[in-house]
Protein backbone atom coordinates (compact mmCIF):
# COMPACT_ATOMS: atom_id res chain seq x y z
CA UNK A 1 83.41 111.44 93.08
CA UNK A 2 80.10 112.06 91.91
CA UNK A 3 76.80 112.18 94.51
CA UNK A 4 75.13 111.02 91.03
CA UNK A 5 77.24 107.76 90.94
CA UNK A 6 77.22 106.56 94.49
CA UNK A 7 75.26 106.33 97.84
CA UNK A 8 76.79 106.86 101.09
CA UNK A 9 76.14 104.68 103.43
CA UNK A 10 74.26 106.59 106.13
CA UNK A 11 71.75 107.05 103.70
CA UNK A 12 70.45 103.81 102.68
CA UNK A 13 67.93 101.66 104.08
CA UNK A 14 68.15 97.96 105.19
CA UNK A 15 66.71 97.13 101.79
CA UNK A 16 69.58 98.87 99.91
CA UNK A 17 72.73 97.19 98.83
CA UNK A 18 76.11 97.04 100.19
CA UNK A 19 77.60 100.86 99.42
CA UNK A 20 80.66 101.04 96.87
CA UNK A 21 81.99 104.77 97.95
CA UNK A 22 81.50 108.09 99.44
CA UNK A 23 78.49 110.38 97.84
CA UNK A 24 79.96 113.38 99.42
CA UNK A 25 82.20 115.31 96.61
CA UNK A 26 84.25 117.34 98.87
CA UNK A 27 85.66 114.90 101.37
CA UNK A 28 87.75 111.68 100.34
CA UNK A 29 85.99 108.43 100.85
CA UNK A 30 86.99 106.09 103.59
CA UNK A 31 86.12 102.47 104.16
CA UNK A 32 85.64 100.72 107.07
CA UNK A 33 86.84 97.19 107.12
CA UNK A 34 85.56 95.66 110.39
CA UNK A 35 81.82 97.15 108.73
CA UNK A 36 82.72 95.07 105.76
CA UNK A 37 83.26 91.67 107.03
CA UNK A 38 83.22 88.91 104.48
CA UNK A 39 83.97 90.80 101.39
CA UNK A 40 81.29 93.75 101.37
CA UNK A 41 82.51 96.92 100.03
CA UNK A 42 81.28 99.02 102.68
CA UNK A 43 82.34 103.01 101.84
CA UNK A 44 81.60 106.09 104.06
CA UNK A 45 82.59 109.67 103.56
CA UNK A 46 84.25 110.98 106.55
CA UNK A 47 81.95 112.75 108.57
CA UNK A 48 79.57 109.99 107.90
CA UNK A 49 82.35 107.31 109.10
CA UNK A 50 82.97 109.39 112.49
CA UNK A 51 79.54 109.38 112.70
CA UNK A 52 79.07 105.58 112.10
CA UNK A 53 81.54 105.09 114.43
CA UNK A 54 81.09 107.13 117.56
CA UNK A 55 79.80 104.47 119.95
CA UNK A 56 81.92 102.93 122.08
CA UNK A 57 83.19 100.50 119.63
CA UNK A 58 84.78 102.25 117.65
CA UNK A 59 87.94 102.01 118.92
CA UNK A 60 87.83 98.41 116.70
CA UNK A 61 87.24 99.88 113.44
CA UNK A 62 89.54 101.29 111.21
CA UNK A 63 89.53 102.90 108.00
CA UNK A 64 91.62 102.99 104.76
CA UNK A 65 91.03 105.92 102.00
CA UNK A 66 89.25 105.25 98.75
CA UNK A 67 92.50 105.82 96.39
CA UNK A 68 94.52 103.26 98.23
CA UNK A 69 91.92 100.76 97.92
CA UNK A 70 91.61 101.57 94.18
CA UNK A 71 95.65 101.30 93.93
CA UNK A 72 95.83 98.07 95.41
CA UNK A 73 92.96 97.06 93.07
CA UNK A 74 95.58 97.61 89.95
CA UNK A 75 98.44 96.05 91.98
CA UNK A 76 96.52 92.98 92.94
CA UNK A 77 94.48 91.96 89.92
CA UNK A 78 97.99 92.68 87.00
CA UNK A 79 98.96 89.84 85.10
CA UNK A 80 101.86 90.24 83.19
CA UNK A 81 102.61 87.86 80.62
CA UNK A 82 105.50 85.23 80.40
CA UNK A 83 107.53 87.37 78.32
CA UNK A 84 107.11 90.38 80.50
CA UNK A 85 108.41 87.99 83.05
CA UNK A 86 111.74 86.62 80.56
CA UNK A 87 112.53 90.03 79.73
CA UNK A 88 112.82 91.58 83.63
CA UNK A 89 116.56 91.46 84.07
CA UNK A 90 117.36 95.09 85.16
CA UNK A 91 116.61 94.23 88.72
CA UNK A 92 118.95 91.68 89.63
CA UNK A 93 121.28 92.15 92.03
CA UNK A 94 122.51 87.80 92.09
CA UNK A 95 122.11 85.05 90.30
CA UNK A 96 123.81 81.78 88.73
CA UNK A 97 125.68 82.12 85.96
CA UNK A 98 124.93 79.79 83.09
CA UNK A 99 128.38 79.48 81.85
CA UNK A 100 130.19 78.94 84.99
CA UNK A 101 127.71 77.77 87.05
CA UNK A 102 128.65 80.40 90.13
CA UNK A 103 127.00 83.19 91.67
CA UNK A 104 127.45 86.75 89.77
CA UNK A 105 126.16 89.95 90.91
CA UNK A 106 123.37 91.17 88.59
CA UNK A 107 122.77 94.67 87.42
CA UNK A 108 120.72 96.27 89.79
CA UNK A 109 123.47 96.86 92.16
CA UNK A 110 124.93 99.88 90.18
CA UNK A 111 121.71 101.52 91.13
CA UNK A 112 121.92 100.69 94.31
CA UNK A 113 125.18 101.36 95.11
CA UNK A 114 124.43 104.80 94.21
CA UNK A 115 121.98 105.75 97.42
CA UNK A 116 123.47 107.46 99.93
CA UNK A 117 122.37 105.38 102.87
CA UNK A 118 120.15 102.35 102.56
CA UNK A 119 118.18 99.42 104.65
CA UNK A 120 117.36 96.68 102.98
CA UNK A 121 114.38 94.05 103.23
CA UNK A 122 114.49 90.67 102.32
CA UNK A 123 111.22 88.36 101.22
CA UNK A 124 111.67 84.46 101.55
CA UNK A 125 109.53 82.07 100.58
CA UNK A 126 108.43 79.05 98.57
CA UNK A 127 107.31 79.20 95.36
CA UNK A 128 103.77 80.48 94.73
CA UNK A 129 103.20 82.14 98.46
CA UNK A 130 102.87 85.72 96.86
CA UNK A 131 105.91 87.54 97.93
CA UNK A 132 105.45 89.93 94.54
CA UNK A 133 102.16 91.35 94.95
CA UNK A 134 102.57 92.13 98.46
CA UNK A 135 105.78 93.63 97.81
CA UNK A 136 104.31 95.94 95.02
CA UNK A 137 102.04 98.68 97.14
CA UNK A 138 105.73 99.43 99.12
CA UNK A 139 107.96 99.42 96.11
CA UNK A 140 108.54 102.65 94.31
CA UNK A 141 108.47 103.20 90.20
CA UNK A 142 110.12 100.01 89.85
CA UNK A 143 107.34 97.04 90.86
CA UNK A 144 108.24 93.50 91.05
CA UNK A 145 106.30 91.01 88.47
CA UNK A 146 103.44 89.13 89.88
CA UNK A 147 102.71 85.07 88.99
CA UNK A 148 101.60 85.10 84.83
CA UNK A 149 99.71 82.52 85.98
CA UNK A 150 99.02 79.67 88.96
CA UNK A 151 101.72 77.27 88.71
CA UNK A 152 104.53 75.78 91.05
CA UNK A 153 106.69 76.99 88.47
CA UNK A 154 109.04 80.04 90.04
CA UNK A 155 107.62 83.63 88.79
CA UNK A 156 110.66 85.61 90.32
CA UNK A 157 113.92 84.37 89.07
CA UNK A 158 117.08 84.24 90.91
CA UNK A 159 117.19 87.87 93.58
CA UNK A 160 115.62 90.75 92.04
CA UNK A 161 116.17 94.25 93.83
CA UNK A 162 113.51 96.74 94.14
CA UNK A 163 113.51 100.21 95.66
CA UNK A 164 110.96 101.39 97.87
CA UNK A 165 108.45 104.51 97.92
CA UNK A 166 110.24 107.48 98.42
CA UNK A 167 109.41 108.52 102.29
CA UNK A 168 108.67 105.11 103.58
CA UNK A 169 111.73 105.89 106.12
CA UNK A 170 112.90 109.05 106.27
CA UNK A 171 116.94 108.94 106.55
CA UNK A 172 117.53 105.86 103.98
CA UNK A 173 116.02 104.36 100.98
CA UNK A 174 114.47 101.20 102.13
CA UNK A 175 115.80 98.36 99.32
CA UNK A 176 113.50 95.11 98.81
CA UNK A 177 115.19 91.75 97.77
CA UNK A 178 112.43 89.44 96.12
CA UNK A 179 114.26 85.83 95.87
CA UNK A 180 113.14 83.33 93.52
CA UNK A 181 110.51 80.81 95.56
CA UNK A 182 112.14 77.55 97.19
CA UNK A 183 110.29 74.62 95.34
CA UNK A 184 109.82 75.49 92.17
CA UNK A 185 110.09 72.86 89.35
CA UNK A 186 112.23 72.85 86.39
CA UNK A 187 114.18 75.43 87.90
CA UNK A 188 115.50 78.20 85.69
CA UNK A 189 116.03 75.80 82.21
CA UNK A 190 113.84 78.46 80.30
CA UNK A 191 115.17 81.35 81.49
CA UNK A 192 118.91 80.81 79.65
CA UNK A 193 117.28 80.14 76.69
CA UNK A 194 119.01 78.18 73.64
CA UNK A 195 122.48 78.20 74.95
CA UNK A 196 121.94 76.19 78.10
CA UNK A 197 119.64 73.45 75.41
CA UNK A 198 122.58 73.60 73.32
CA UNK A 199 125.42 71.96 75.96
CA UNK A 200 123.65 68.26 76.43
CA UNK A 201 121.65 66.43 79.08
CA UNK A 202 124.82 66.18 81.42
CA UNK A 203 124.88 70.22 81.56
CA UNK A 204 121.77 70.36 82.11
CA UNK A 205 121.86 68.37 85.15
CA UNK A 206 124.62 70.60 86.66
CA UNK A 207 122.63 73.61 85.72
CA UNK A 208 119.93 72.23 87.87
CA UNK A 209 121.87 71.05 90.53
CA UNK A 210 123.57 74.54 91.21
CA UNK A 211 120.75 76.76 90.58
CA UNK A 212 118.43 74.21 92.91
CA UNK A 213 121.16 74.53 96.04
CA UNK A 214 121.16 78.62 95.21
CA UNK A 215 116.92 78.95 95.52
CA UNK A 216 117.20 76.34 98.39
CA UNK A 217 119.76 77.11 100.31
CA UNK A 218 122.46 79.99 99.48
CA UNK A 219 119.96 83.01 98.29
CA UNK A 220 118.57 82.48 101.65
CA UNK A 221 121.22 82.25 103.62
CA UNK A 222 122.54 85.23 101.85
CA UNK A 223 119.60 87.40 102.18
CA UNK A 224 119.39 86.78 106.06
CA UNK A 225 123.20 87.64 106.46
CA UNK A 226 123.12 90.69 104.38
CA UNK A 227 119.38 92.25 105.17
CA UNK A 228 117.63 94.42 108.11
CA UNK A 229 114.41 92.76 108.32
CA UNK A 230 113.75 89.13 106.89
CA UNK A 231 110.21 88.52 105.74
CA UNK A 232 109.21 84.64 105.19
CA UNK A 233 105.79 84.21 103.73
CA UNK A 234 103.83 81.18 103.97
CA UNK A 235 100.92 80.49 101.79
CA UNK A 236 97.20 79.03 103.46
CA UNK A 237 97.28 77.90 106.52
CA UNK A 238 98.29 79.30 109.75
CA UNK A 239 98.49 75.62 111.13
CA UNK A 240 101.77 74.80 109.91
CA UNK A 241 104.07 76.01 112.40
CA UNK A 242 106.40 73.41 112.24
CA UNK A 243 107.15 73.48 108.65
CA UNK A 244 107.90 77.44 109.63
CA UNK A 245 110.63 76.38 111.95
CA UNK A 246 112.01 73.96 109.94
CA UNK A 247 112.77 76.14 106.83
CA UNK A 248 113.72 78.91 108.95
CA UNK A 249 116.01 76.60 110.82
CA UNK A 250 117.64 75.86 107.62
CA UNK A 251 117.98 79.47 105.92
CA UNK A 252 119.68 80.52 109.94
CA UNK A 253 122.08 77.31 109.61
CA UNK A 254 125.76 77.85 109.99
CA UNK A 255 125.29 81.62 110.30
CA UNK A 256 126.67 84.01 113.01
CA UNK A 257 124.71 84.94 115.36
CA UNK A 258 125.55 88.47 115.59
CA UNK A 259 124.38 89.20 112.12
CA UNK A 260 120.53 88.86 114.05
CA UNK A 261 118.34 90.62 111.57
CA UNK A 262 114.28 91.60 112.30
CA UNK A 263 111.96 88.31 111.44
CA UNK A 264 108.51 88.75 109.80
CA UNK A 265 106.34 85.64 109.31
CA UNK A 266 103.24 86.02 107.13
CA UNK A 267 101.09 83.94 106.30
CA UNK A 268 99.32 84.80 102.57
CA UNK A 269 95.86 84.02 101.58
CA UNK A 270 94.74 82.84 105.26
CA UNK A 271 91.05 81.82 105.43
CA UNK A 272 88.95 83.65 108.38
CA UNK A 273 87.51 80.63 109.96
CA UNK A 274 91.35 80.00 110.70
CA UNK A 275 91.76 83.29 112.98
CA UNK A 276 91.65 82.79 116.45
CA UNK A 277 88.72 84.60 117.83
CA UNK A 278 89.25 86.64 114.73
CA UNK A 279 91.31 88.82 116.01
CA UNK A 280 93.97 90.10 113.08
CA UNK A 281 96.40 92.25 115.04
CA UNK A 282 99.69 91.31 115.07
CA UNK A 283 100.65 91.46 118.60
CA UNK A 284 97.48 88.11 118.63
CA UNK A 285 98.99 86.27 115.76
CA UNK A 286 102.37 86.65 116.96
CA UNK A 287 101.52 85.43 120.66
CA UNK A 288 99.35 82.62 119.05
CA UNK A 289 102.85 81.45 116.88
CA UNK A 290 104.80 81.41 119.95
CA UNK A 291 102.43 79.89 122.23
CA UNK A 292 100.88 77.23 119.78
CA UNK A 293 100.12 73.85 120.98
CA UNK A 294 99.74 70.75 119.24
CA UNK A 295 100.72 67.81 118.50
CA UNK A 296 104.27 68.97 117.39
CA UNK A 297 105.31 69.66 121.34
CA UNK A 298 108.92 69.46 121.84
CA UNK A 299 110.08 70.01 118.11
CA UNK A 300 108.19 72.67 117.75
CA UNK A 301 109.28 74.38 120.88
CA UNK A 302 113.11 73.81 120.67
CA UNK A 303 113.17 74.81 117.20
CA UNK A 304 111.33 78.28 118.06
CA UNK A 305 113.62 78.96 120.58
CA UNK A 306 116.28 77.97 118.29
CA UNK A 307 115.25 80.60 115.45
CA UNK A 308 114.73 83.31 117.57
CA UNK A 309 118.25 83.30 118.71
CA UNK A 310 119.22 84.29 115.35
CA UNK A 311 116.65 87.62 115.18
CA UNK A 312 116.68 90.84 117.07
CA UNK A 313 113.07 90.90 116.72
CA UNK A 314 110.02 89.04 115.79
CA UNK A 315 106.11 89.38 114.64
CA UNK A 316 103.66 87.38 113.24
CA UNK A 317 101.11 88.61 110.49
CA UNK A 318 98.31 87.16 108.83
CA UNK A 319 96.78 88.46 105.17
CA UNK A 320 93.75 87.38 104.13
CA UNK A 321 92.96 86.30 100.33
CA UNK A 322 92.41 89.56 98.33
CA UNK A 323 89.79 87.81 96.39
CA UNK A 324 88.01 86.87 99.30
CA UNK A 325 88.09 90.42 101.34
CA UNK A 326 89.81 93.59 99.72
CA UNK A 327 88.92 95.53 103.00
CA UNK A 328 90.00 93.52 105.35
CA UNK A 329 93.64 92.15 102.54
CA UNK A 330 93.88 95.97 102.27
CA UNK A 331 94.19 97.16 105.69
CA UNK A 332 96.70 94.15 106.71
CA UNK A 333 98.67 94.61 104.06
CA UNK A 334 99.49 98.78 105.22
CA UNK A 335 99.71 96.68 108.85
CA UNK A 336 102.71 94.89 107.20
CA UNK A 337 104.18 97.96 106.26
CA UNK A 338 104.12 99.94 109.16
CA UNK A 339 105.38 97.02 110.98
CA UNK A 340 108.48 96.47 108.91
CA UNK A 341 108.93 100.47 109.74
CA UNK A 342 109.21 99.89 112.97
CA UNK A 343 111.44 97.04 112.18
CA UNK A 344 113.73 99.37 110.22
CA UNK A 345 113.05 101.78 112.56
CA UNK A 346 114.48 99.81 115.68
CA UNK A 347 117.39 98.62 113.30
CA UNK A 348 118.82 102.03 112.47
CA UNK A 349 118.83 102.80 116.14
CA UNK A 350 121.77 100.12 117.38
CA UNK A 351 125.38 101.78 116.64
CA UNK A 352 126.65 100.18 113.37
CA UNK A 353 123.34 99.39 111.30
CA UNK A 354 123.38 102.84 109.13
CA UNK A 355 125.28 101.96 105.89
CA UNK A 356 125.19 103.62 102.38
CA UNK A 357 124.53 101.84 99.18
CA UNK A 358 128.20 101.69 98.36
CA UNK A 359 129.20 99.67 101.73
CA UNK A 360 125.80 97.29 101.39
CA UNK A 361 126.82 96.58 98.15
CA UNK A 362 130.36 96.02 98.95
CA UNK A 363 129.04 93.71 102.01
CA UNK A 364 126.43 91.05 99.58
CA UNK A 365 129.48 91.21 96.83
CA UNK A 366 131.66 89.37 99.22
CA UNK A 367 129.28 87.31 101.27
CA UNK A 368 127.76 86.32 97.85
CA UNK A 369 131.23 84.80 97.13
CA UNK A 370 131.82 83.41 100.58
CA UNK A 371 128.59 81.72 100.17
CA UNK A 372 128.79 80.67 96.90
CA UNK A 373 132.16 78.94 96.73
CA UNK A 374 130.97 77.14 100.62
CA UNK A 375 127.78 75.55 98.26
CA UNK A 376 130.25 74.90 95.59
C-alpha cells in the first residue's frame, strides 16, 4: 500500500476528505466502522487506529482489516449472468424431479458424504432477501450465485450445498444449504428447459404445483429437521415480526420437537433510522425481537413462544444495505459468522450432534423421502 496513493487519517485536516486506507506501508490497514457512520470510508493504519481510539470510548469501536473489506467488495458487487445461473447444477444436494415429479437427491451429496465429520447450516428465506451474498464471505472455493438481476423471480434453485472455509470450526467441515426463496414466481418452468414445454399445459400445472409445495413447504421443513443452525433472513424492515412468526411457525409445523436446531433471524438490507437507539449488537436486536410491542399483542406473543420451543437457541441480527454502508454491512456480516460459531459451537457440545458426512447424508436421504411422499 503505497504512502504515495493514500492519506492516513491522523494526518488530514478538517478540510480534507473522508480517508480511503492506511498510508503506512508496513502495517495492514484497519477501518473503523463506528468512525464511518453513514457510508464514509474511514481507514487508519494501526498504530494510528489505537491512537484514534484510546479515549474512553473506545471500547465502542471496532475495526475490520483492509483485505477483508476489499474481499467483500468482489463478493458483494458479482453479477453473474442467467446462464451462469442455468448451468450451476453441481451443488445440489435435492430437488424435484421433472419426470416424476418427486424429490431426488442432487449431486452434491457425493462430495459431501465424503467429509469425515460435518455440521451443517441451513439459510431460509423468501425470494430476493439475499441469502447468497451473505453466504459467500463463509463459503469456501465453491460460492453460491448471487441474484443476475432484481426480480421476484428465484435466483437459487431447488437446495444447493456449499462447503465452508476451511478452519471456520475446527473438528468438522461446516456445510451450508442455500434453498431456493419461498415466493418466487413462475417457479422453476425455465430451469427444465424444452422437455417440461414439450408435455402440455396440464403438466405444466403439476410441475408447478409440486415444485411450489417443495420451495414452500417441504425444503423447509427438511432443512430444519436435518440442519444445526437454521438461518431465516428477512429482507427491509425490522418491523415485521409477525410475518417472522408466522413463516417460522409454518417451516416448525408437524415436526418433533427433539430435532430443536439453533435459530438465526436476520434481517437484510435494514435502514439505520430503523435501529433502536442504534445499537447493532446482537444481544439488542435479539432482546428488541422478543420484547417487541405493538399492535400484534397476543399473536405475536403466543406464536414466539411457540417457535422457540422448537430451537435450542436463538439470536437476532440486523445487516445493513451494503450499498448504503460497507463498514458498518462489513463488520455485521463477520458478527453473523462468529455467531453461527458459537451456534455450532454449542451444538457439537450435547452427546449425539457429532456426525460424519456419510451418516448426514444418510439422515436428509431418508427424511427427504419421508417428507416428500407426506407432501405427495
Amino acid at each position: 500500500m503505497s504512502a504515495s496513493e493514500y492519506t492516513c487519517a491522523s494526518q488530514r485536516t478538517a478540510t480534507e476528505p473522508a480517508v480511503t486506507a492506511s498510508a503506512c506501508e508496513c502495517t495492514p490497514a484497519v477501518a473503523c466502522v463506528d468512525c464511518a457512520a453513514g457510508g464514509l470510508h474511514a481507514y487508519f493504519c494501526a498504530p494510528c487506529f489505537a491512537l484514534c481510539h484510546a479515549s474512553s470510548r473506545s471500547a465502542h469501536h471496532r475495526s475490520m482489516s483492509a483485505d477483508t473489506y476489499r474481499m467483500l467488495l468482489v463478493d458483494q458487487e458479482l453479477c453473474p449472468s442467467k446462464e451462469e445461473h442455468a448451468s450451476d447444477r453441481r451443488h445440489v444436494v435435492c430437488r424435484v424431479d421433472p419426470k416424476t415429479l418427486s424429490l431426488v437427491p442432487g449431486e452434491k451429496l457425493a462430495s459431501i458424504r465424503n467429509e469425515a465429520a460435518v455440521l451443517v447450516v441451513s439459510f431460509v428465506a423468501p425470494t430476493g432477501s439475499g441469502k447468497s451474498r451473505l453466504m459467500r464471505p463463509m463459503c469456501g472455493d465453491d460460492k453460491p450465485l448471487p441474484a443476475a438481476a432484481a426480480s421476484v423471480r428465484p435466483c437459487s434453485s431447488d437446495v444447493h450445498g456449499y462447503l465452508g472455509k476451511r478452519g471456520m470450526h475446527p473438528g468438522a467441515r461446516v456445510v451450508f444449504l442455500d434453498s431456493e426463496g419461498m415466493g418466487g414466481e413462475k417457479i422453476g418452468l425455465e430451469s427444465e428447459g424444452d422437455w417440461i414445454r414439450g408435455k402440455g399445459p396440464l403438466f405444466k400445472k403439476e410441475w408447478v404445483s409440486a415444485k411450489t409445495s417443495a420451495v414452500e413447504t417441504t425444503y423447509p421443513q427438511l432443512l430444519y429437521a436435518t440442519s444445526d443452525v437454521l438461518c431465516f433472513l428477512w429482507r427491509g424492515v425490522p418491523k415485521a415480526h409477525l410475518l417472522v412468526v408466522e413463516r417460522l411457525t409454518a417451516i416448525v409445523a408437524q415436526q418433533p420437537v427433539g430435532v430443536a436446531p439453533h435459530l438465526l433471524i436476520v434481517f437484510n438490507c435494514v435502514h439505520e433510522n430503523d435501529v433502536p437507539c442504534q445499537d447493532w449488537s446482537v444481544e439488542a436486536t435479539t432482546t428488541n425481537f422478543v420484547y417487541h410491542r405493538s399492535g400484534e399483542g397476543c399473536a405475536y406473543r403466543d406464536g414466539m413462544e411457540g417457535v422457540l420451543r422448537f430451537f435450542a437457541g436463538f439470536h437476532v441480527l440486523y445487516i445493513p444495505r451494503f450499498e448504503r454502508n460497507p463498514h458498518r454491512f462489513a463488520l455485521q456480516l463477520a458478527e453473523m459468522e462468529r455467531v453461527i460459531t458459537a451456534m455450532l459451537e454449542a451444538r457439537v457440545r450435547v452427546p449425539g450432534n457429532d456426525k460424519s458426512g456419510a451418516a448426514w447424508c444418510d439422515t436428509f436421504s431418508r427424511t427427504m423421502q419421508f417428507l416428500g411422499g407426506r407432501s405427495g
